[in-house]
Protein backbone atom coordinates (compact mmCIF):
# COMPACT_ATOMS: atom_id res chain seq x y z
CA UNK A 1 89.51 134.69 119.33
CA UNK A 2 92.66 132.31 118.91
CA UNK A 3 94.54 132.91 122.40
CA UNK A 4 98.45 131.11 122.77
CA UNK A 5 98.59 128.92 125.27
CA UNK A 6 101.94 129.57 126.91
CA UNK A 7 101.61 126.50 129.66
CA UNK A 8 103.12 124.16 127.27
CA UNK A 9 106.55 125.30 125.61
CA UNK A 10 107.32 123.59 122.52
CA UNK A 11 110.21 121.45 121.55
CA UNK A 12 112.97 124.80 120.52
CA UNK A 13 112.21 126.19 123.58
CA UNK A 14 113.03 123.09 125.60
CA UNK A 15 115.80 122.58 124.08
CA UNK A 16 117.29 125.99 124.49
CA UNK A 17 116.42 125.99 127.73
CA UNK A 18 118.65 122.50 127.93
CA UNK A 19 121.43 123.66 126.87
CA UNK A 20 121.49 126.91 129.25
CA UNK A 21 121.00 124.38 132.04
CA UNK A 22 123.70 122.03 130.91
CA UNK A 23 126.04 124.31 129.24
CA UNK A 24 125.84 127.88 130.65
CA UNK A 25 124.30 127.92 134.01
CA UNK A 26 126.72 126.76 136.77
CA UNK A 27 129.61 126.67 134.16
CA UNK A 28 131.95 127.31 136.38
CA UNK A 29 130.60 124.76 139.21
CA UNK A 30 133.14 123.13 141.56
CA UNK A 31 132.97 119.44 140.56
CA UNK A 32 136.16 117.23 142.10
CA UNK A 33 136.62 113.99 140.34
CA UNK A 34 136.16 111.80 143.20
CA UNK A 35 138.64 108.46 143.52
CA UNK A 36 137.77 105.64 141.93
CA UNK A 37 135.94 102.33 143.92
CA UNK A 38 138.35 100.05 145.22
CA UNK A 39 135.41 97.11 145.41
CA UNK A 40 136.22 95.95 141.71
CA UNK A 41 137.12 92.29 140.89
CA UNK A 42 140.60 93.24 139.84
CA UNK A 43 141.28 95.80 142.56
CA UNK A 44 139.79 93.82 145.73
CA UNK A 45 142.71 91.92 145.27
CA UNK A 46 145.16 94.44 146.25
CA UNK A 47 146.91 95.24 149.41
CA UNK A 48 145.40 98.19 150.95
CA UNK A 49 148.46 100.50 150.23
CA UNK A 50 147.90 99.59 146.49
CA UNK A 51 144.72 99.77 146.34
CA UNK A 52 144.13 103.19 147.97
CA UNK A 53 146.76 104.26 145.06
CA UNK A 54 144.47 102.80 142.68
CA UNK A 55 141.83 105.01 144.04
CA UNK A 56 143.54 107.92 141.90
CA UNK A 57 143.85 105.62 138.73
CA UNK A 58 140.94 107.99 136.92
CA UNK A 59 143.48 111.31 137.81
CA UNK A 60 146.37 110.07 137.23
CA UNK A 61 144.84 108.89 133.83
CA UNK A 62 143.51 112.43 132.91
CA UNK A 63 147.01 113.64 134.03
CA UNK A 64 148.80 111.63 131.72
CA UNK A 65 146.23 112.22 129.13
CA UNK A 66 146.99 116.17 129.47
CA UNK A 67 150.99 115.84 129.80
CA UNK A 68 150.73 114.12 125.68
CA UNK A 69 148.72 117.32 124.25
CA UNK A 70 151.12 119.27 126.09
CA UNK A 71 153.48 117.74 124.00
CA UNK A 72 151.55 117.52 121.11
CA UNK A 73 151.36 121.20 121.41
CA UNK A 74 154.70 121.97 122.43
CA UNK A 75 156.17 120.24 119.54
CA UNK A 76 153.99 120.74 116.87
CA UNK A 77 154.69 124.98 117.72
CA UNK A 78 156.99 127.02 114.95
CA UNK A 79 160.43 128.41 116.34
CA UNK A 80 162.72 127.34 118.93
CA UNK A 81 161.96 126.99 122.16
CA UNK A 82 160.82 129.55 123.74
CA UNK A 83 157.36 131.86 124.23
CA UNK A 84 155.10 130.35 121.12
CA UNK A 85 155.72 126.28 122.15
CA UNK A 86 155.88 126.68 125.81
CA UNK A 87 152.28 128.93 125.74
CA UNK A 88 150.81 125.97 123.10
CA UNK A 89 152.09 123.35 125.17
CA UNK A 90 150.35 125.28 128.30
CA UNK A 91 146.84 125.97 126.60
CA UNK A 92 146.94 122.11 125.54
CA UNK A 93 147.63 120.41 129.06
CA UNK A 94 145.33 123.28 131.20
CA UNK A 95 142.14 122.85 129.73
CA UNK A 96 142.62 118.53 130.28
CA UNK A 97 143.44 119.40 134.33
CA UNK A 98 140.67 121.77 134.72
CA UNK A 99 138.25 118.35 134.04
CA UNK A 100 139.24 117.46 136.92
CA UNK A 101 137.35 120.50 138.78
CA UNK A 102 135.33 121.90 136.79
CA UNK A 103 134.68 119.71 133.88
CA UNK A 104 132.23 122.36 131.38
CA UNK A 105 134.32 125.49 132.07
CA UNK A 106 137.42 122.68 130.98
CA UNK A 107 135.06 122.48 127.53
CA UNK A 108 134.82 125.89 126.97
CA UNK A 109 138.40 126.79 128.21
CA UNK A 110 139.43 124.39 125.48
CA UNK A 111 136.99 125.71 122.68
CA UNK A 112 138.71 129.26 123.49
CA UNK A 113 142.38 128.41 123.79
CA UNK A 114 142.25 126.40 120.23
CA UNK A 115 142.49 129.95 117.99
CA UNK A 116 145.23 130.97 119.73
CA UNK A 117 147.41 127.61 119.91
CA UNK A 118 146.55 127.67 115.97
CA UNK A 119 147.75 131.44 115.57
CA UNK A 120 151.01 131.03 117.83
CA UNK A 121 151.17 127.65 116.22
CA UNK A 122 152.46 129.10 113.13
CA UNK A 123 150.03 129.92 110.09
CA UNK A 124 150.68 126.23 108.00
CA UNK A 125 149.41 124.37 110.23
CA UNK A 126 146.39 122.79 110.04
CA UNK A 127 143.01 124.74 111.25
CA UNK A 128 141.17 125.45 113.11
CA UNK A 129 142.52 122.44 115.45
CA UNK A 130 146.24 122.12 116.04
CA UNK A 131 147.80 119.22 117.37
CA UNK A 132 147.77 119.98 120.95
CA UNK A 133 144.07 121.37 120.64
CA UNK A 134 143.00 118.21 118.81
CA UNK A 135 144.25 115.89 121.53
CA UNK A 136 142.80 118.46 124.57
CA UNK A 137 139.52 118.96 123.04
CA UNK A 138 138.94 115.16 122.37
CA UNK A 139 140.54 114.30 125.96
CA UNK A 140 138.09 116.90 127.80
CA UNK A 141 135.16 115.89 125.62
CA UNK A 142 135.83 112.91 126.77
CA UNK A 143 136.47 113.12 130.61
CA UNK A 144 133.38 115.56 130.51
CA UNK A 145 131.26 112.77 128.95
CA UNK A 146 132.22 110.63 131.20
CA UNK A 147 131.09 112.71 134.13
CA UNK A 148 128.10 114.15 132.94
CA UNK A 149 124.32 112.81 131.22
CA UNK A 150 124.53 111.50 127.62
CA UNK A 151 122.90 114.78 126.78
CA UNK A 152 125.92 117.08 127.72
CA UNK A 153 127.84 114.55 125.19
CA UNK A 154 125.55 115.83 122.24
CA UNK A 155 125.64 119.62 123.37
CA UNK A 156 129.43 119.50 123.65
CA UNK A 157 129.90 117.67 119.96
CA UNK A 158 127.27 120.24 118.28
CA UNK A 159 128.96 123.19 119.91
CA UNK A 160 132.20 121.96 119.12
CA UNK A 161 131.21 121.29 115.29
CA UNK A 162 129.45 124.47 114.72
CA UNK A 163 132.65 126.60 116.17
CA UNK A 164 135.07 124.92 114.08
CA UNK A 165 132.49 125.23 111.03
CA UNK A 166 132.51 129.16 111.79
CA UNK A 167 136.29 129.53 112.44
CA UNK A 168 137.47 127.47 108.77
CA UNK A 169 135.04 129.87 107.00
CA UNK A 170 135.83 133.00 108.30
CA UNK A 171 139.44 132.60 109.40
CA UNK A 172 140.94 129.17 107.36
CA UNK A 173 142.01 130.75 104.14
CA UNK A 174 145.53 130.74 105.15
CA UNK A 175 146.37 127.30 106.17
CA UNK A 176 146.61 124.37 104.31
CA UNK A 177 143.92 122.48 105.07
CA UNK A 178 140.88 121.96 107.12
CA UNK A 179 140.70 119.41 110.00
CA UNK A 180 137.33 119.85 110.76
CA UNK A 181 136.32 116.39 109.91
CA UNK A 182 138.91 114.54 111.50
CA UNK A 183 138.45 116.12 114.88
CA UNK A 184 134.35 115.42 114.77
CA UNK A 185 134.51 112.09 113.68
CA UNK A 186 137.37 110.94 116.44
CA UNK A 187 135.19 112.81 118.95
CA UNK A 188 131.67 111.64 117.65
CA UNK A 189 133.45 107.98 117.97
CA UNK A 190 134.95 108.35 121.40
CA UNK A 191 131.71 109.81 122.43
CA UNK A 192 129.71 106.99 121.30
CA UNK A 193 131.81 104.83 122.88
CA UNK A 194 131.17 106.80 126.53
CA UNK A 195 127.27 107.42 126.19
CA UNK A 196 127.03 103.49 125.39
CA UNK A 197 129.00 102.81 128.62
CA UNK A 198 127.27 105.42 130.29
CA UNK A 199 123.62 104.07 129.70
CA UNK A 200 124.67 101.23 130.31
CA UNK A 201 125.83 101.31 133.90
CA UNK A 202 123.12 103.11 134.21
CA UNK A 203 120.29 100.53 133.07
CA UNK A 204 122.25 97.58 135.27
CA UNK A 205 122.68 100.17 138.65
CA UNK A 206 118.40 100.34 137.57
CA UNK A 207 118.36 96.70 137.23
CA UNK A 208 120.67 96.51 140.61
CA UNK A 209 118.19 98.65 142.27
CA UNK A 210 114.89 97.13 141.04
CA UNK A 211 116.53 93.61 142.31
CA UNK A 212 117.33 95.02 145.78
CA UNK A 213 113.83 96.22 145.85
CA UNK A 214 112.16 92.78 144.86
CA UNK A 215 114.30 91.24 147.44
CA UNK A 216 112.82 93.70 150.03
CA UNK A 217 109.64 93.48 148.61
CA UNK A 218 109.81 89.12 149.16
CA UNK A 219 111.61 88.99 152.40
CA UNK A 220 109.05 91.54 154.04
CA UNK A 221 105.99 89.54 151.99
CA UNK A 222 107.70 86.13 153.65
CA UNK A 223 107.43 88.10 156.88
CA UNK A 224 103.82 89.12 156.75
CA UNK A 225 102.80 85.39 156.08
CA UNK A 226 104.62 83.97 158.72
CA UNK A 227 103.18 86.60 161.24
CA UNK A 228 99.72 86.04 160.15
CA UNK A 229 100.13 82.15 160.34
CA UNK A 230 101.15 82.46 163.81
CA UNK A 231 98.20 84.96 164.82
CA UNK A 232 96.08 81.81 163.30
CA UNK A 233 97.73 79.68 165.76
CA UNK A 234 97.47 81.25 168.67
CA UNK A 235 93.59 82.46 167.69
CA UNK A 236 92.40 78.76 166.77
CA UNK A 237 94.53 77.17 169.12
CA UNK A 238 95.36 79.36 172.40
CA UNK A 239 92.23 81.35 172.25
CA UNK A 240 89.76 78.94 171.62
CA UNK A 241 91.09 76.98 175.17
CA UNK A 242 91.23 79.45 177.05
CA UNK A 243 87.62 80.11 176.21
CA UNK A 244 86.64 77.25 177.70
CA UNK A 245 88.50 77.31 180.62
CA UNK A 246 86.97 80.54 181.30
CA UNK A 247 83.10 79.33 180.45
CA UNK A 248 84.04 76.36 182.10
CA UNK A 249 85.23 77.86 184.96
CA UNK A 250 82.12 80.33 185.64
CA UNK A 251 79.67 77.49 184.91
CA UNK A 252 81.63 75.28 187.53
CA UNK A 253 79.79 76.33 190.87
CA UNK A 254 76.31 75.73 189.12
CA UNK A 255 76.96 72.43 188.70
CA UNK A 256 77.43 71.71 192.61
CA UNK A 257 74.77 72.23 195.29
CA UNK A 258 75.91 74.57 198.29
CA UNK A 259 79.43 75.05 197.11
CA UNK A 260 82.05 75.99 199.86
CA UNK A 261 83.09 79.46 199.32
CA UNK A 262 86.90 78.65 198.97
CA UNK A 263 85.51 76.37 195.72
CA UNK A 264 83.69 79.48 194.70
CA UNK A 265 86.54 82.03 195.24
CA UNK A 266 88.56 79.32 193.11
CA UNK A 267 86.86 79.22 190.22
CA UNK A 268 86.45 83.37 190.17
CA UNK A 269 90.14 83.40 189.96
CA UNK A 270 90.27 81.15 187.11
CA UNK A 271 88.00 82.78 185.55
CA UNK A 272 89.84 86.42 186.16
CA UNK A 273 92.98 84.19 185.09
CA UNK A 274 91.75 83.27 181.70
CA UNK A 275 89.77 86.32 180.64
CA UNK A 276 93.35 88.11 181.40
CA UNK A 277 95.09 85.84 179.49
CA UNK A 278 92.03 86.77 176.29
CA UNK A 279 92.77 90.05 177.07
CA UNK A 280 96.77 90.02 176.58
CA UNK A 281 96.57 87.33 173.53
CA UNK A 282 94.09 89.73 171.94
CA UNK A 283 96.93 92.26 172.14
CA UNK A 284 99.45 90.09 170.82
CA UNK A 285 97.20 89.38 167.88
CA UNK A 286 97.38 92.67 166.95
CA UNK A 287 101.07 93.16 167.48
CA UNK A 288 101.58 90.27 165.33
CA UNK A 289 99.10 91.49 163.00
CA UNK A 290 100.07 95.11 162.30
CA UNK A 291 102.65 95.78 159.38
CA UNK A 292 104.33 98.74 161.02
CA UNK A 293 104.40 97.83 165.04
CA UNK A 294 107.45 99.63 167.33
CA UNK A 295 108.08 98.22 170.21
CA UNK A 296 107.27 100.23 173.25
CA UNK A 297 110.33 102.39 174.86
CA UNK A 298 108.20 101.92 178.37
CA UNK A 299 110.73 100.28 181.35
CA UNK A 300 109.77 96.78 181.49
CA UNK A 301 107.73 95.70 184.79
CA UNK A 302 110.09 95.10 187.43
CA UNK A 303 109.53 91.35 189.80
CA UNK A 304 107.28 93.49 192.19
């Protein structure tokens, strides 16, 4: 009997469950941008009033970036001013500023607004992108990229090319043409351009890392070697005298006939002397032998 082994899921299920978990679940997450690192080459060179302004370079950037498909939107609108322009102009610039918080419900508040910009946009316009939903959804693909994994990237471009596929089939007859194509390949292209930049800060922050870790790695080998060569030392050198002086000193009253007792009691406390002096370097040798020694928090002896 053939039984399906459901411990293993294949490769569809993975990857719907990876794009629930990067597009769906925790959509609506609260994600600040945070400032930008003042460290740089260029910006370490600024005084600190500037350069805690440059901190905000990244949202003033995305700010800007939202204020021209506002007016990409707001002018490319039929009518005078008035309702239609001012709401295209609006669904344009929001979506761009919501990156800034909440960077996948930005990507989906962009996908949603775009039908309506195009309807309110007046019906010659191009579809299913108008001009202030072509800049927004490149400029939160974008920012979104830039703040997420590679993989979001691809999820966002798919979703983005399969919802303008459905809209200019079921809703493009009337309008002029199709800007489906246009609006992929500038996204696919600025997308490229982030994942590259995004792997690769990533692989020299791993190379970074793996450096930091050698350097560890030598400076605490460097420290083992020098602790063992001085627990040689004092072993071949210390120890080995003081061995004597102790055999030497218990063997001294044999060698005299009738030995005063004050000679006697003098050579007992050398020899207490020096096998106390074994007995602390043999604790030293393993303090300077063990890897992972802490010093004692004991109070040290006082002069009494």
């Amino acid at each position: 009997m053939n039984v399906t082994d459901t411990s293993h899921p294949g490769p569809e299920y993975r990857l719907v469950a990876d794009l629930r978990q990067d597009m769906f679940r925790d959509v609506f997450a609260y994600r600040p941008l945070p400032p930008m690192r003042t460290d740089g080459p260029l910006t370490r060179r600024l005084s600190g009033t500037l350069r805690a302004y440059a901190s905000w370079t990244p949202h003033a950037t995305v700010v800007a970036a939202g204020l021209i498909a506002m007016a990409a939107g707001y002018t490319a609108a039929d009518g005078d001013a008035g309702f239609g322009p001012l709401l295209c102009g609006l669904l344009a610039l929001l979506p761009v500023l919501a990156t800034l918080i909440r960077p996948v419900a930005a990507f989906w508040f962009s996908m949603a607004a775009a039908p309506v910009v195009a309807v309110f946009g007046g019906a010659s316009g191009d579809w299913p992108w108008a001009p202030g939903s072509f800049v927004a959804q490149v400029t939160v693909m974008t920012v979104v990229a830039l703040r997420s994994r590679p993989r979001v990237a691809a999820w966002m471009w798919l979703l983005t090319a399969a919802f303008s596929m459905v809209s200019e089939a079921l809703f493009g007859g009337g309008y002029y043409g199709s800007n489906t194509f246009p609006l992929l390949f500038v996204s696919a292209l600025a997308l490229l351009v982030v994942t590259v930049r995004t792997v690769r800060r990533a692989a020299d922050e791993e190379v970074t890392a793996h450096q930091s870790e050698t350097a560890q790695e030598r400076s605490r080998r460097t420290l083992l070697e020098e602790r063992t060569t001085i627990a040689r030392e004092l072993h071949d050198v210390v120890a080995h005298h003081m061995s004597v002086v102790a055999i030497q000193a218990e063997a001294a009253p044999y060698r005299v006939q009738n030995p005063p007792p004050e000679l006697e009691q003098a050579f007992v406390t050398i020899r207490e002397n020096a096998v106390a002096a074994l007995t602390e370097l043999r604790r030293v040798l393993g303090v300077v032998r063990a890897e992972d020694y802490e010093a004692p928090d004991a109070p040290q002896p006082t002069l009494a």
